[in-house]
C-alpha atoms as a PDB file:
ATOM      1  CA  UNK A   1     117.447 115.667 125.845  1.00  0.00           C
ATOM      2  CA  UNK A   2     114.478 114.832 127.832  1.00  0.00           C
ATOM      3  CA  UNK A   3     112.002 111.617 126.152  1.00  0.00           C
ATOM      4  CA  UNK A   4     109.004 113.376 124.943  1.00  0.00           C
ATOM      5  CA  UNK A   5     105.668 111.092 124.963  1.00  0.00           C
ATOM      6  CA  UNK A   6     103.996 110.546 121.524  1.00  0.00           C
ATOM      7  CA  UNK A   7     100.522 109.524 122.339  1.00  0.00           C
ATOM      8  CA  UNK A   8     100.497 105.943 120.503  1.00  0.00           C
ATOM      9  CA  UNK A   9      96.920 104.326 120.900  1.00  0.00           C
ATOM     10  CA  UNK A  10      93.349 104.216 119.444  1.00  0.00           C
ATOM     11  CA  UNK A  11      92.785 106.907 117.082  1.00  0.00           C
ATOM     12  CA  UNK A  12      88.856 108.012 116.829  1.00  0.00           C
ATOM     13  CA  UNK A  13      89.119 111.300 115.199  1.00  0.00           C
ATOM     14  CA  UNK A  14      91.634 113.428 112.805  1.00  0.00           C
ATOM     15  CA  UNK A  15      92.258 115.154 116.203  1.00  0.00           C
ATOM     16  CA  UNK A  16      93.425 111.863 117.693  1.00  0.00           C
ATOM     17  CA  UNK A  17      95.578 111.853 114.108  1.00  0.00           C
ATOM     18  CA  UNK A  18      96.791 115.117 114.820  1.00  0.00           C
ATOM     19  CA  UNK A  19      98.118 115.370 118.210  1.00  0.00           C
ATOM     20  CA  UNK A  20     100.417 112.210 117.222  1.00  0.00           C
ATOM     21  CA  UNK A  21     101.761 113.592 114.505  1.00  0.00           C
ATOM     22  CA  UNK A  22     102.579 116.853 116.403  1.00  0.00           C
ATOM     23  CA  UNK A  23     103.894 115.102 119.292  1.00  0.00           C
ATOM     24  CA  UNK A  24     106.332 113.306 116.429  1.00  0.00           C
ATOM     25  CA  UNK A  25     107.080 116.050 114.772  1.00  0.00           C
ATOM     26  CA  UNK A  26     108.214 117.812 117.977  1.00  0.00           C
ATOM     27  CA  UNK A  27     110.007 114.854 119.565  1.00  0.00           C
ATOM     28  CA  UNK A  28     112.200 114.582 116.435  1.00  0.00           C
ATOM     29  CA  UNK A  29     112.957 118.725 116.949  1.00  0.00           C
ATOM     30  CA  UNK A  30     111.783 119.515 113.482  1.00  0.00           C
ATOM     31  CA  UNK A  31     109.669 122.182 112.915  1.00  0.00           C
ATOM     32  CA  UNK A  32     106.466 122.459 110.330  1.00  0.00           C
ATOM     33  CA  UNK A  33     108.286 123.939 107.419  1.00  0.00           C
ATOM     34  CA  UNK A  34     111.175 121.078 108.178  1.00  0.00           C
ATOM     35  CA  UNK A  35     108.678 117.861 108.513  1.00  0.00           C
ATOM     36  CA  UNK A  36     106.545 119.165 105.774  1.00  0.00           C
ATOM     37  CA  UNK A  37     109.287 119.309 103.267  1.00  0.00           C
ATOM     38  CA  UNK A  38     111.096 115.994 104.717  1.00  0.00           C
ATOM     39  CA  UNK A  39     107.228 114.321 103.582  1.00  0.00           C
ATOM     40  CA  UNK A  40     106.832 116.661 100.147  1.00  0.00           C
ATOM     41  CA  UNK A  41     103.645 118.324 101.196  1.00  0.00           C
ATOM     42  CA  UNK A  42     103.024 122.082 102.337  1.00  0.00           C
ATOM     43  CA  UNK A  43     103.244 123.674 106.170  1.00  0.00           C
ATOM     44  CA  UNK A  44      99.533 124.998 105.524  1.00  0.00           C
ATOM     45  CA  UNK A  45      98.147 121.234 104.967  1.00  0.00           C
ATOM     46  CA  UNK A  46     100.391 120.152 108.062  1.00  0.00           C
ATOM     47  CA  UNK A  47      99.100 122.432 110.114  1.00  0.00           C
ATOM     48  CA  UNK A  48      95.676 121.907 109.606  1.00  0.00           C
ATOM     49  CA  UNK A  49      95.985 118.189 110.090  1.00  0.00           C
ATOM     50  CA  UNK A  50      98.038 118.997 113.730  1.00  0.00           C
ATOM     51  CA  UNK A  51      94.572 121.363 114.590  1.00  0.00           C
ATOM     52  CA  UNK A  52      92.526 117.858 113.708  1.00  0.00           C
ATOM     53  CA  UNK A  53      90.605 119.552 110.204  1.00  0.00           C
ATOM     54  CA  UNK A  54      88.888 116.222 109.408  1.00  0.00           C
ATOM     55  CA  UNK A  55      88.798 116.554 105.516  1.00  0.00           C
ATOM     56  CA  UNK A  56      92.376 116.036 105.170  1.00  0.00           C
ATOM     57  CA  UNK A  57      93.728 113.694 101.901  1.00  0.00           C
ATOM     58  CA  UNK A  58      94.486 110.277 103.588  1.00  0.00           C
ATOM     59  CA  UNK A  59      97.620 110.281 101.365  1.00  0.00           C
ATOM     60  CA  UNK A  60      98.843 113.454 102.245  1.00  0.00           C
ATOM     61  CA  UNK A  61      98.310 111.895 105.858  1.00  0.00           C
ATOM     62  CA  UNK A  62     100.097 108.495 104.784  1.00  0.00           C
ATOM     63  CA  UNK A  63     102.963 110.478 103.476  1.00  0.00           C
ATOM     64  CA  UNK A  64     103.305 112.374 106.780  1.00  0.00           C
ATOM     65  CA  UNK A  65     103.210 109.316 108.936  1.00  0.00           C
ATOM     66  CA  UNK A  66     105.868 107.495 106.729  1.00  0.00           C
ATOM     67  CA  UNK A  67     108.293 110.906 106.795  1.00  0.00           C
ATOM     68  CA  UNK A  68     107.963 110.841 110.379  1.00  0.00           C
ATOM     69  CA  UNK A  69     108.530 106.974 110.621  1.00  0.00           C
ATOM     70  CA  UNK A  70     105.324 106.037 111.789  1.00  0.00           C
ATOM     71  CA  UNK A  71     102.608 103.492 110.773  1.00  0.00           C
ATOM     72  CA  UNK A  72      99.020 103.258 110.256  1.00  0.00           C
ATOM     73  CA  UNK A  73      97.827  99.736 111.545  1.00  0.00           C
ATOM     74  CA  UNK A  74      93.871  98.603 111.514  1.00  0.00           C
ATOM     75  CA  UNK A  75      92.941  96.373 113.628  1.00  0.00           C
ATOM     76  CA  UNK A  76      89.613  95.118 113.507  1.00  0.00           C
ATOM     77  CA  UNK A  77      87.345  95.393 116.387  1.00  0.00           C
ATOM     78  CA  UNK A  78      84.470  93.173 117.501  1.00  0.00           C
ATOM     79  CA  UNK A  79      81.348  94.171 117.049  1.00  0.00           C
ATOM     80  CA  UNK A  80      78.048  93.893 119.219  1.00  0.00           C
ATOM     81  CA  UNK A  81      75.010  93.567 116.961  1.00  0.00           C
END
């Protein structure tokens, strides 16, 4: 089985969000009905957060990341003012 990237790094939008959770998803073989259940939320809501809709429920998105094995870290930046 080929190593598929998952784009770890900043994350600026629900896009950014998104396309890591995808590339996750994917590199673990599981489809959206399969990841959605493994996290208890619905393929609609899934999808829509892979497309980057920016009103998703940041703990439907929590859940996601922890079914998928991934974590959320903040790190604060400086600021010019």
């Amino acid at each position: 089985m080929e190593n598929k990237k998952i784009p770890f790094g900043t994350i600026s939008s629900s896009r950014d969000i998104g396309n890591v959770i995808r590339a996750k998803r994917k590199a673990d073989n599981l489809t959206q009905a399969d990841a959605a259940a493994l996290c208890g939320i619905g393929t609609r809501f899934l999808g829509e957060l892979e497309r980057g809709k920016a009103t998703a429920q940041i703990g439907k998105v929590l859940r996601i990341l922890n079914g998928l094995g991934l974590t959320l870290q903040i790190i604060a930046k400086e600021v010019k003012r």
